[in-house]
C-alpha atoms as a PDB file:
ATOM      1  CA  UNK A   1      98.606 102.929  98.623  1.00  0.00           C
ATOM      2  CA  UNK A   2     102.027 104.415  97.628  1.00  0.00           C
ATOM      3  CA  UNK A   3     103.224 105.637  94.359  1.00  0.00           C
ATOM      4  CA  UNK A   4     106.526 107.275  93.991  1.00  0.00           C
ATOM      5  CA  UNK A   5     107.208 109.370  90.600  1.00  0.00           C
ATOM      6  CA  UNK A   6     110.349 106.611  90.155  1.00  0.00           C
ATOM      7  CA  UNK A   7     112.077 104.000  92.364  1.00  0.00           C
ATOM      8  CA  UNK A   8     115.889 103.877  91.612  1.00  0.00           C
ATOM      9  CA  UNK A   9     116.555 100.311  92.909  1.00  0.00           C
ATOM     10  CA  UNK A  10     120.407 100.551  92.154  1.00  0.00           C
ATOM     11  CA  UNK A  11     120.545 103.751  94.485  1.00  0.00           C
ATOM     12  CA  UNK A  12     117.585 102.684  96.937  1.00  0.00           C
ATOM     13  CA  UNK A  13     116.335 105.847  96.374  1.00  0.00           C
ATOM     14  CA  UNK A  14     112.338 107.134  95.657  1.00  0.00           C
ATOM     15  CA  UNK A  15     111.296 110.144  94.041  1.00  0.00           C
ATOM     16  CA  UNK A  16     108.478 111.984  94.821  1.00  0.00           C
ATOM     17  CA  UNK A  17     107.591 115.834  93.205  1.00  0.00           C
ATOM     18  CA  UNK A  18     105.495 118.283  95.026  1.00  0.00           C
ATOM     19  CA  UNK A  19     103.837 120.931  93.213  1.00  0.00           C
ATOM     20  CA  UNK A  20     102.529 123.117  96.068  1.00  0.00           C
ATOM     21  CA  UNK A  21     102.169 126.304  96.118  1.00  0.00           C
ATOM     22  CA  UNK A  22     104.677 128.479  98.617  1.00  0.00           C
ATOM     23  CA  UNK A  23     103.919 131.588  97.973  1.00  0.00           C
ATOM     24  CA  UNK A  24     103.035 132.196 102.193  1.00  0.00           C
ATOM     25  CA  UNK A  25     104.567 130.961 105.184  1.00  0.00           C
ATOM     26  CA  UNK A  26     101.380 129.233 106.150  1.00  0.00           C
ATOM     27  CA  UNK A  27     101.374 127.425 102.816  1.00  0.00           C
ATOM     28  CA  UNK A  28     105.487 126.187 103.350  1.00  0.00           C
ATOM     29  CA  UNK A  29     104.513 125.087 106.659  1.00  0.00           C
ATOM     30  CA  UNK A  30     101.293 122.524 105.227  1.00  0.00           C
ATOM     31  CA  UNK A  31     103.654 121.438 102.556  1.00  0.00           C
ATOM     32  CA  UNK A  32     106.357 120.495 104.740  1.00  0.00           C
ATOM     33  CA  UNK A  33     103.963 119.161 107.114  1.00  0.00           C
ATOM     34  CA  UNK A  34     102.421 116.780 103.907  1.00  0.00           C
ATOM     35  CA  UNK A  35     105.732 115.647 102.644  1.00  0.00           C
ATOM     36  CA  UNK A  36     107.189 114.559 105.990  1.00  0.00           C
ATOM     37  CA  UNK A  37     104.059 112.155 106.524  1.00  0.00           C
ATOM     38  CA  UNK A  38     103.794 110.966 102.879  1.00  0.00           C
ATOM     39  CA  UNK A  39     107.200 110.086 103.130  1.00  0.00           C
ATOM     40  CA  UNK A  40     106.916 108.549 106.202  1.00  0.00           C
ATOM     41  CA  UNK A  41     104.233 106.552 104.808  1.00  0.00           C
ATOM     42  CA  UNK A  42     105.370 105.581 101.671  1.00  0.00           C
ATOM     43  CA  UNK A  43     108.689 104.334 103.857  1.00  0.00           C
ATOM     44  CA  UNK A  44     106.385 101.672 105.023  1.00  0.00           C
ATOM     45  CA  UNK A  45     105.510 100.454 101.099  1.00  0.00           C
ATOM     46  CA  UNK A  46     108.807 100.272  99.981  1.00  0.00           C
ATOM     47  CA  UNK A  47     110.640  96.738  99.278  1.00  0.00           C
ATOM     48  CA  UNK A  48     113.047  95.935 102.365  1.00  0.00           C
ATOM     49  CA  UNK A  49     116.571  97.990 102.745  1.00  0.00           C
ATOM     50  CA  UNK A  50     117.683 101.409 103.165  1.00  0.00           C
ATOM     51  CA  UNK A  51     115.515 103.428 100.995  1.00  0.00           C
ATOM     52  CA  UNK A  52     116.262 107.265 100.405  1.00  0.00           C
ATOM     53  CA  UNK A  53     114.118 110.164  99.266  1.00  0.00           C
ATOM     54  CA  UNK A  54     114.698 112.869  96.666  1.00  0.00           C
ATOM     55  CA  UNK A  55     111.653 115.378  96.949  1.00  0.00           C
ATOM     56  CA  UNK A  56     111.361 117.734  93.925  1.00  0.00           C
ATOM     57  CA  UNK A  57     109.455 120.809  94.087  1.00  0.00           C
ATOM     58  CA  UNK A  58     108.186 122.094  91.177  1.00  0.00           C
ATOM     59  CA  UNK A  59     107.643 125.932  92.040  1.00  0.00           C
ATOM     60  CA  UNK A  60     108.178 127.015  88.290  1.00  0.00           C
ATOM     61  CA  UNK A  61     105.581 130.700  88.377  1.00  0.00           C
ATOM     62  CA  UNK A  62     105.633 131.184  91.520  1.00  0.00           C
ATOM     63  CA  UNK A  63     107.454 133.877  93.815  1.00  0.00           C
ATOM     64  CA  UNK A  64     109.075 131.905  96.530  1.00  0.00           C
ATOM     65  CA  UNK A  65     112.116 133.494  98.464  1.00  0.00           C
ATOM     66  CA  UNK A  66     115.137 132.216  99.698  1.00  0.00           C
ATOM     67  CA  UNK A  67     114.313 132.096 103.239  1.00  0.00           C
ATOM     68  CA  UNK A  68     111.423 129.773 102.020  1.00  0.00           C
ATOM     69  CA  UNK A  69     113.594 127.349 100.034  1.00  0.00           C
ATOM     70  CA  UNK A  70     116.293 127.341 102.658  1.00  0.00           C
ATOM     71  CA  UNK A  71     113.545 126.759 105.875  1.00  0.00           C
ATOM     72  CA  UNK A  72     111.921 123.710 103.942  1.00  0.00           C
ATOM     73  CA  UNK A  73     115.143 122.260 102.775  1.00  0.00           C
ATOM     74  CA  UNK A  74     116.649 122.393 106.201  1.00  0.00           C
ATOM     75  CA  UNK A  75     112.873 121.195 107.749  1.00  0.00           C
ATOM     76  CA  UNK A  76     113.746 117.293 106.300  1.00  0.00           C
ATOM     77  CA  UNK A  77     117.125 117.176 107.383  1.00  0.00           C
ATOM     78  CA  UNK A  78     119.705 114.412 105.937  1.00  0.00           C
ATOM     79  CA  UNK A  79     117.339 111.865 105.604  1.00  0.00           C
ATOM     80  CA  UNK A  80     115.673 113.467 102.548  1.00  0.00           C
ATOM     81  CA  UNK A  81     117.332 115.347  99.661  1.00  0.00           C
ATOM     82  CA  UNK A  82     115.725 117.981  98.706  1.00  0.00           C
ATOM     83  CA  UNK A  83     115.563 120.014  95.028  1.00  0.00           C
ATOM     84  CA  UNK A  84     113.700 123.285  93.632  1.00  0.00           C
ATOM     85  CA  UNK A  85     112.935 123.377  90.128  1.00  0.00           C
ATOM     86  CA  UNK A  86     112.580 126.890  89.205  1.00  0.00           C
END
């Protein structure tokens, strides 16, 4: 089973929000890990077409640097869009 946080349908685009924690390299590593296969997976549940993905993290309270931010967002590439909510 798949459940996005929202389907845009007009954009082909899914939403999914990840509130891990990323305080540690080890920890941004699992998270990135995670995301890449539920994405991958939920690709598989989504109606036919091109279907894009925004992943939000949520690391409001935590301590996360730069570096860390900048290694997961360049970890999925252009086939994922990636956001920080601080």
């Amino acid at each position: 089973m798949f459940t996005p946080e929202f389907l845009i349908e007009d954009l082909k685009e899914f939403v999914l929000v990840a509130n891990h924690s990323l305080e540690s390299a080890e920890a941004a590593r699992l998270s990135i890990e995670y995301n890449r296969e539920r994405i991958a997976h939920g690709r598989l549940h989504l109606p036919p077409g091109v279907w894009k993905c925004r992943l939000v993290y949520d690391v409001r309270g935590q301590s996360v640097s730069d570096l860390t931010i900048n290694q997961i967002a360049e970890a999925f590439g252009d086939f994922v869009s990636v956001e920080f909510k601080r």
